[in-house]
Protein backbone atom coordinates (compact mmCIF):
# COMPACT_ATOMS: atom_id res chain seq x y z
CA UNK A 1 65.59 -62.84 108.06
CA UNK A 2 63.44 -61.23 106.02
CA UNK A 3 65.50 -57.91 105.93
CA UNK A 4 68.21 -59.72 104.88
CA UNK A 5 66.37 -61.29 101.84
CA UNK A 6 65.11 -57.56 100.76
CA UNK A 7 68.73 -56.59 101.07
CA UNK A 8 70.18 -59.34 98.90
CA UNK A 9 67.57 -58.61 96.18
CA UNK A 10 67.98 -54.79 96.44
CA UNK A 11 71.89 -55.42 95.69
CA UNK A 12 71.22 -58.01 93.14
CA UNK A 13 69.13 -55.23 91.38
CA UNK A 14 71.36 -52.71 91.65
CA UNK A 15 74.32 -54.59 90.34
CA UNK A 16 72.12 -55.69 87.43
CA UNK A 17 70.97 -52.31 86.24
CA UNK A 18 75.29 -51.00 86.26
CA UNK A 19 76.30 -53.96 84.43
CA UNK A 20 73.24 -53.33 82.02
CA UNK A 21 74.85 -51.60 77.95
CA UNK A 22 75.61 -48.18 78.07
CA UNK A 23 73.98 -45.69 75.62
CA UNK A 24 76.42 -43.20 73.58
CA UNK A 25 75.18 -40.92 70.96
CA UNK A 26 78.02 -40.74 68.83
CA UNK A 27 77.92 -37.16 66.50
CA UNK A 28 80.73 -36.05 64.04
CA UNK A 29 82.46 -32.88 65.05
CA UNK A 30 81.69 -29.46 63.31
CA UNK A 31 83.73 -28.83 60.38
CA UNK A 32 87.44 -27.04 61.17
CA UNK A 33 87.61 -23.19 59.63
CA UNK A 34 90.64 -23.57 57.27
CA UNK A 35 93.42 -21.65 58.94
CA UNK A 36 94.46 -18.18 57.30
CA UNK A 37 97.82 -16.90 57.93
CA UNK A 38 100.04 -14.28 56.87
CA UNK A 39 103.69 -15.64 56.47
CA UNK A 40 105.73 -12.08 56.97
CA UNK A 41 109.47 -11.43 56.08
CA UNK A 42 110.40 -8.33 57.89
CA UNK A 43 113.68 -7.01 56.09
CA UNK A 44 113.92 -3.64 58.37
CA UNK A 45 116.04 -2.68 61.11
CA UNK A 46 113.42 -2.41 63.74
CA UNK A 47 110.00 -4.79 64.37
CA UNK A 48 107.29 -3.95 63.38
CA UNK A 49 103.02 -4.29 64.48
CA UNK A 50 101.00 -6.65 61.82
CA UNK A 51 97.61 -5.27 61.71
CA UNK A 52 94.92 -6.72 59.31
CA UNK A 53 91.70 -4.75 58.41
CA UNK A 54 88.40 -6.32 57.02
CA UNK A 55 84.88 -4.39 57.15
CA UNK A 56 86.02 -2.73 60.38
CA UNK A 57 89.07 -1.31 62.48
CA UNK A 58 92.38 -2.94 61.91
CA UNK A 59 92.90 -5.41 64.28
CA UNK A 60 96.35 -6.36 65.69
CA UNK A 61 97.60 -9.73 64.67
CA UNK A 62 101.85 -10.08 66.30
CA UNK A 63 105.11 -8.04 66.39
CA UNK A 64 107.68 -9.11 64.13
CA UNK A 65 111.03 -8.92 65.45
CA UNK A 66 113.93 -7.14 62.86
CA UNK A 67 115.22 -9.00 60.27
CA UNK A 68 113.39 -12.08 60.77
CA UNK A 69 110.15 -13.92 59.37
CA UNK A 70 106.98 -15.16 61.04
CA UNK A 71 104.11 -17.42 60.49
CA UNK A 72 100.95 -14.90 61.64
CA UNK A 73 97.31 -17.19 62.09
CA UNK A 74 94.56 -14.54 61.49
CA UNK A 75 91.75 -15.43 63.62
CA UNK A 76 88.23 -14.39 62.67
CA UNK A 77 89.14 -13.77 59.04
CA UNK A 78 86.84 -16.25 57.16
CA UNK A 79 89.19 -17.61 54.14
CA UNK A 80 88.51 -16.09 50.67
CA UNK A 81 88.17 -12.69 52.77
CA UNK A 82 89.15 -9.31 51.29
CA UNK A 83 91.40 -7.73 53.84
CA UNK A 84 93.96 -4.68 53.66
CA UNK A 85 97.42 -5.81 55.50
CA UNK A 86 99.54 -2.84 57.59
CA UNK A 87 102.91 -3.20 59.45
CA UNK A 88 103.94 -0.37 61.50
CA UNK A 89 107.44 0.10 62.52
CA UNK A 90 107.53 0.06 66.55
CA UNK A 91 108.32 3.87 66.19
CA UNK A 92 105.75 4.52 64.61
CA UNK A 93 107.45 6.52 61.81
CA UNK A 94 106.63 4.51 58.75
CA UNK A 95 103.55 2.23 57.69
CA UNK A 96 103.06 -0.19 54.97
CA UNK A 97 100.07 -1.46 53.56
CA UNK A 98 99.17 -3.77 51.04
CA UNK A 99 95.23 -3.80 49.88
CA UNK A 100 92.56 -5.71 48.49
CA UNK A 101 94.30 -8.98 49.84
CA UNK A 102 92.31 -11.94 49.32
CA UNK A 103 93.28 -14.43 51.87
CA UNK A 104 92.74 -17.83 51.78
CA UNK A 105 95.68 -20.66 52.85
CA UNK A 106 98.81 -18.55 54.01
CA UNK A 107 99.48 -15.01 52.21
CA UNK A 108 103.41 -14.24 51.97
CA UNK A 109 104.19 -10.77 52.59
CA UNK A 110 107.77 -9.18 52.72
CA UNK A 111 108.06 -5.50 54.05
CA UNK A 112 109.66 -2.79 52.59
């Protein structure tokens, strides 16, 4: 009888404690980067590689099919960032750059 008691109490206590409040620590989230983008009009005959260079080696952003346009997010460019733009034709034969490109919001660029 006695085990029984100690059992009832024991799940009495437990059920007491789980239907006790909950804590939650409620924190705002970290402030979004504004996005920087490149919106690029390609007016050749053949794609072409979008590259963008800050303090270091170009980095390779997207291909831009012939003829067409293309909204380009630049990661790891903070906005207000000095950057020099280059699209290479796939063939490598001709390259065009634009420099001392300040972007911030989306930068529209139209090659040739």
């Amino acid at each position: 009888m006695r085990a029984l008691t100690v059992a009832i109490l024991l799940i009495a206590a437990t059920s007491l404690t789980a239907c006790g409040p909950r804590r939650a620590e409620v924190r705002t989230a970290a402030p979004a980067q504004a996005e920087v983008a490149i919106h690029m009009t390609n007016n050749l005959s053949q794609a072409v590689n979008v590259y963008v260079a800050g303090a270091g080696e170009p980095t390779f952003v997207r291909q831009v099919a012939a003829n067409s346009t293309a909204h380009l997010p630049v990661r790891g460019i903070a906005s207000g960032s000095t950057v020099t733009l280059k699209a290479t034709t796939v063939d490598g034969a001709r390259t065009y750059e634009r420099r001392d490109v300040v972007l911030s919001g989306t930068f529209p660029w139209a090659v040739p």
